[in-house]
Protein backbone atom coordinates (compact mmCIF):
# COMPACT_ATOMS: atom_id res chain seq x y z
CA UNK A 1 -27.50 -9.26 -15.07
CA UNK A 2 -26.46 -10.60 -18.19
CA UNK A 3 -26.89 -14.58 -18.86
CA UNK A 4 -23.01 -14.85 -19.81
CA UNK A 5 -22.09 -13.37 -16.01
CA UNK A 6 -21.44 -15.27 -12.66
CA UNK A 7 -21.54 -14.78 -9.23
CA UNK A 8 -18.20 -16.28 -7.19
CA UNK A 9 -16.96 -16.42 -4.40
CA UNK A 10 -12.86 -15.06 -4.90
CA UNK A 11 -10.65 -17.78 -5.24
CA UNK A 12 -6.98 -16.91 -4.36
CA UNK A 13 -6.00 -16.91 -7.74
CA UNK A 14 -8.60 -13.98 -8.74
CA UNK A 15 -7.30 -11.58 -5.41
CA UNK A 16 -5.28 -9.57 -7.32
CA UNK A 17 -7.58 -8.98 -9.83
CA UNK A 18 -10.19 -8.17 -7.69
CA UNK A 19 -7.40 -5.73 -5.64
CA UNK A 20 -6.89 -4.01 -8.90
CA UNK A 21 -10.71 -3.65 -9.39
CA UNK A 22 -11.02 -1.87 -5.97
CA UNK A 23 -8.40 0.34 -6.61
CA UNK A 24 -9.64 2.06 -9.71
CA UNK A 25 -13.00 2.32 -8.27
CA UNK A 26 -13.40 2.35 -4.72
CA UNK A 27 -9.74 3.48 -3.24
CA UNK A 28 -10.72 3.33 0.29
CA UNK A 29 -12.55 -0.14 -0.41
CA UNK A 30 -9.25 -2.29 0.78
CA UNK A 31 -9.98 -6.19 0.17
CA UNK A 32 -7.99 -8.48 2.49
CA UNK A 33 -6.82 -12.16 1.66
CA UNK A 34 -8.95 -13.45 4.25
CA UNK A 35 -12.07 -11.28 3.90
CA UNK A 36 -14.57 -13.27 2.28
CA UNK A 37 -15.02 -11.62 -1.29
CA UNK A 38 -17.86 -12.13 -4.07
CA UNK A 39 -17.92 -10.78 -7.58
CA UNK A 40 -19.89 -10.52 -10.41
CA UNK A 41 -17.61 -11.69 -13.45
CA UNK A 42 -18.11 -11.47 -17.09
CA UNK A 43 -15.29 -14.26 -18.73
CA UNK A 44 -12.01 -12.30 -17.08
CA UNK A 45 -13.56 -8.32 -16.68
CA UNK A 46 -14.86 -8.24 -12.86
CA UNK A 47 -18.57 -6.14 -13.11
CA UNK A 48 -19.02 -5.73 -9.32
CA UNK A 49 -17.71 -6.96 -5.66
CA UNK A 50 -18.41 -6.74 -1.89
CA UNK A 51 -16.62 -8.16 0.41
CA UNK A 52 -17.79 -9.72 4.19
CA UNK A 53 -15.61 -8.36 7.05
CA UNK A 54 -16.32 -11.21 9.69
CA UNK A 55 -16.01 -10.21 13.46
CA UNK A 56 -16.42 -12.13 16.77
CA UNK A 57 -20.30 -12.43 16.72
CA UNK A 58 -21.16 -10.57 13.24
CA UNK A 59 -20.09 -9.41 10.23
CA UNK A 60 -19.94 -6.31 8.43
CA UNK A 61 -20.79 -5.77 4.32
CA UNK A 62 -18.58 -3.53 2.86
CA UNK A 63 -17.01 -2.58 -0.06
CA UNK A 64 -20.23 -3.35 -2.51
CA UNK A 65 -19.27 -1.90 -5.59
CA UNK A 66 -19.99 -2.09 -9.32
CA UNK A 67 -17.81 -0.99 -12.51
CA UNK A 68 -19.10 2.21 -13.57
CA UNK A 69 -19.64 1.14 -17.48
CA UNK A 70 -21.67 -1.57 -15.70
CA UNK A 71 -23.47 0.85 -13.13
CA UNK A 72 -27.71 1.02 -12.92
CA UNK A 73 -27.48 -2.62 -14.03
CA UNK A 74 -28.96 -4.55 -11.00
CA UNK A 75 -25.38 -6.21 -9.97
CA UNK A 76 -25.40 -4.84 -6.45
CA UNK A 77 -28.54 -6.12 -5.80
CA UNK A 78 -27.52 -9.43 -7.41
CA UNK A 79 -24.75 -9.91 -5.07
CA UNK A 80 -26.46 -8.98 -2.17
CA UNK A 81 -29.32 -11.17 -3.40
CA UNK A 82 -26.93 -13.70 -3.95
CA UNK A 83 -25.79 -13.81 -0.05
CA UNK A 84 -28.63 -13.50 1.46
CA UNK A 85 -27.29 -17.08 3.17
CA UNK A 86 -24.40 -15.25 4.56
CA UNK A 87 -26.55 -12.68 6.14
CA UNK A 88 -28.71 -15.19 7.73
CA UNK A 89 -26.11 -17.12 9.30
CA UNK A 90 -24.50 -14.50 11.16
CA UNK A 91 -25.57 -11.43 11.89
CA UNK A 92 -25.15 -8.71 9.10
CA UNK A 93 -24.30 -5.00 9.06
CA UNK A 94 -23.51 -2.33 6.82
CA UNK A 95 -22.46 1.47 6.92
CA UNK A 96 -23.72 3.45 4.36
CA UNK A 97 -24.48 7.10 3.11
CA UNK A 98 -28.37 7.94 3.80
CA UNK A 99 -29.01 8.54 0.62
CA UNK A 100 -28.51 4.35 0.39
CA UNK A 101 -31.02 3.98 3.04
CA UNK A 102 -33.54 3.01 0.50
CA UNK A 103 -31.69 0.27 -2.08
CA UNK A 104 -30.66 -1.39 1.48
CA UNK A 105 -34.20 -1.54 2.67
CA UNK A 106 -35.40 -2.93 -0.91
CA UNK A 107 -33.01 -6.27 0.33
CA UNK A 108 -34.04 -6.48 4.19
CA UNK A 109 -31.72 -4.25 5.78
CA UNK A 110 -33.07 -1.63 8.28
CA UNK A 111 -31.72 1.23 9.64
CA UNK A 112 -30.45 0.73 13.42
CA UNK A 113 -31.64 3.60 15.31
CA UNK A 114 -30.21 3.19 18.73
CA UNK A 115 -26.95 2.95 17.61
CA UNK A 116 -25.55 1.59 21.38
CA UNK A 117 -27.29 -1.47 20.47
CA UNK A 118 -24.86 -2.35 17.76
CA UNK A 119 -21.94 -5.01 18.47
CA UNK A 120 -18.66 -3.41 19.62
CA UNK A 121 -17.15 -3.82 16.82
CA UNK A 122 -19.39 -2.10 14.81
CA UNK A 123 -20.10 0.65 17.00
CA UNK A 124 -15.89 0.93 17.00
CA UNK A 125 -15.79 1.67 13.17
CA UNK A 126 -19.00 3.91 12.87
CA UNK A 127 -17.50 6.42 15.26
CA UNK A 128 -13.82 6.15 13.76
CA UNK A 129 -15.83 6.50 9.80
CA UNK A 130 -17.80 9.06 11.27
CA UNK A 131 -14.74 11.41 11.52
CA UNK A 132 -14.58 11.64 8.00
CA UNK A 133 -17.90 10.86 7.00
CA UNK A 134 -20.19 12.28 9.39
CA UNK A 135 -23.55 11.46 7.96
CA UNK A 136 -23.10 7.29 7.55
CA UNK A 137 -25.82 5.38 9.06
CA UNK A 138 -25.70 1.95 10.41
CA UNK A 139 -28.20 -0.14 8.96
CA UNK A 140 -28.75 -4.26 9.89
CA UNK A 141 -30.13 -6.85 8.15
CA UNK A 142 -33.32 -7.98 9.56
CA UNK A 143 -35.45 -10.10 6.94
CA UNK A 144 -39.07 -9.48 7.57
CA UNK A 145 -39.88 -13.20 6.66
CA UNK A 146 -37.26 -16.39 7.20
């Protein structure tokens, strides 16, 4: 990550930036006022984001994505570095592609193989993404030390 970049929470005032950002590079990546949402920003130009989808008793990371001029650059595992907090406090999840399985692993998440184990709501969205996407994998973040 370059020295002149930040990681930041969104503040209000940067939501529609960050709305635009998803839009012309992860369409079905929706962000939501009041989803928690992190970037990586360079002065005004937004490099990467995920956002936290919080539920009753966990949350869900979605939506990691980086520009793609800005791609192969370590800023998704910055971010996810950077929350590593966030995961810890409440429990974290994420639905992915398998071929993902691995950069997950490489920041503590592993993949949940009895899937009726998985909260509610989880379960609830991996059949209903499943539809269209039948290979995703649920995957949960489990440090190995604390």
């Amino acid at each position: 990550m370059s020295p002149s970049a930040t990681i930041t929470q969104v503040e209000a005032l940067w939501f529609p930036l960050v709305k635009k950002f998803y839009q012309a590079y992860y369409p079905s990546g929706k962000p939501n006022k009041s989803e928690p949402l992190w970037v990586i920003k360079q002065g005004a130009t937004i490099l990467a984001a995920v956002r936290l989808k919080p539920f009753r008793d966990c949350q869900l990371l979605t939506g990691l994505v980086t520009h793609p001029e800005h791609r192969q650059q370590g800023h998704a595992s910055c971010l996810l570095q950077a929350l590593t907090s966030e995961f810890q406090r409440t429990p974290c999840f994420c639905l992915n592609q398998p071929e993902l399985i691995p950069f997950y692993q490489k920041h503590d998440f592993v993949l949940v193989e009895e899937e009726h184990s998985l909260p509610d709501d989880i379960q609830g969205r991996l059949r209903r993404y499943r539809v269209k996407q039948p290979e995703l994998v649920a995957m949960a973040y489990h440090p190995t030390t604390l």
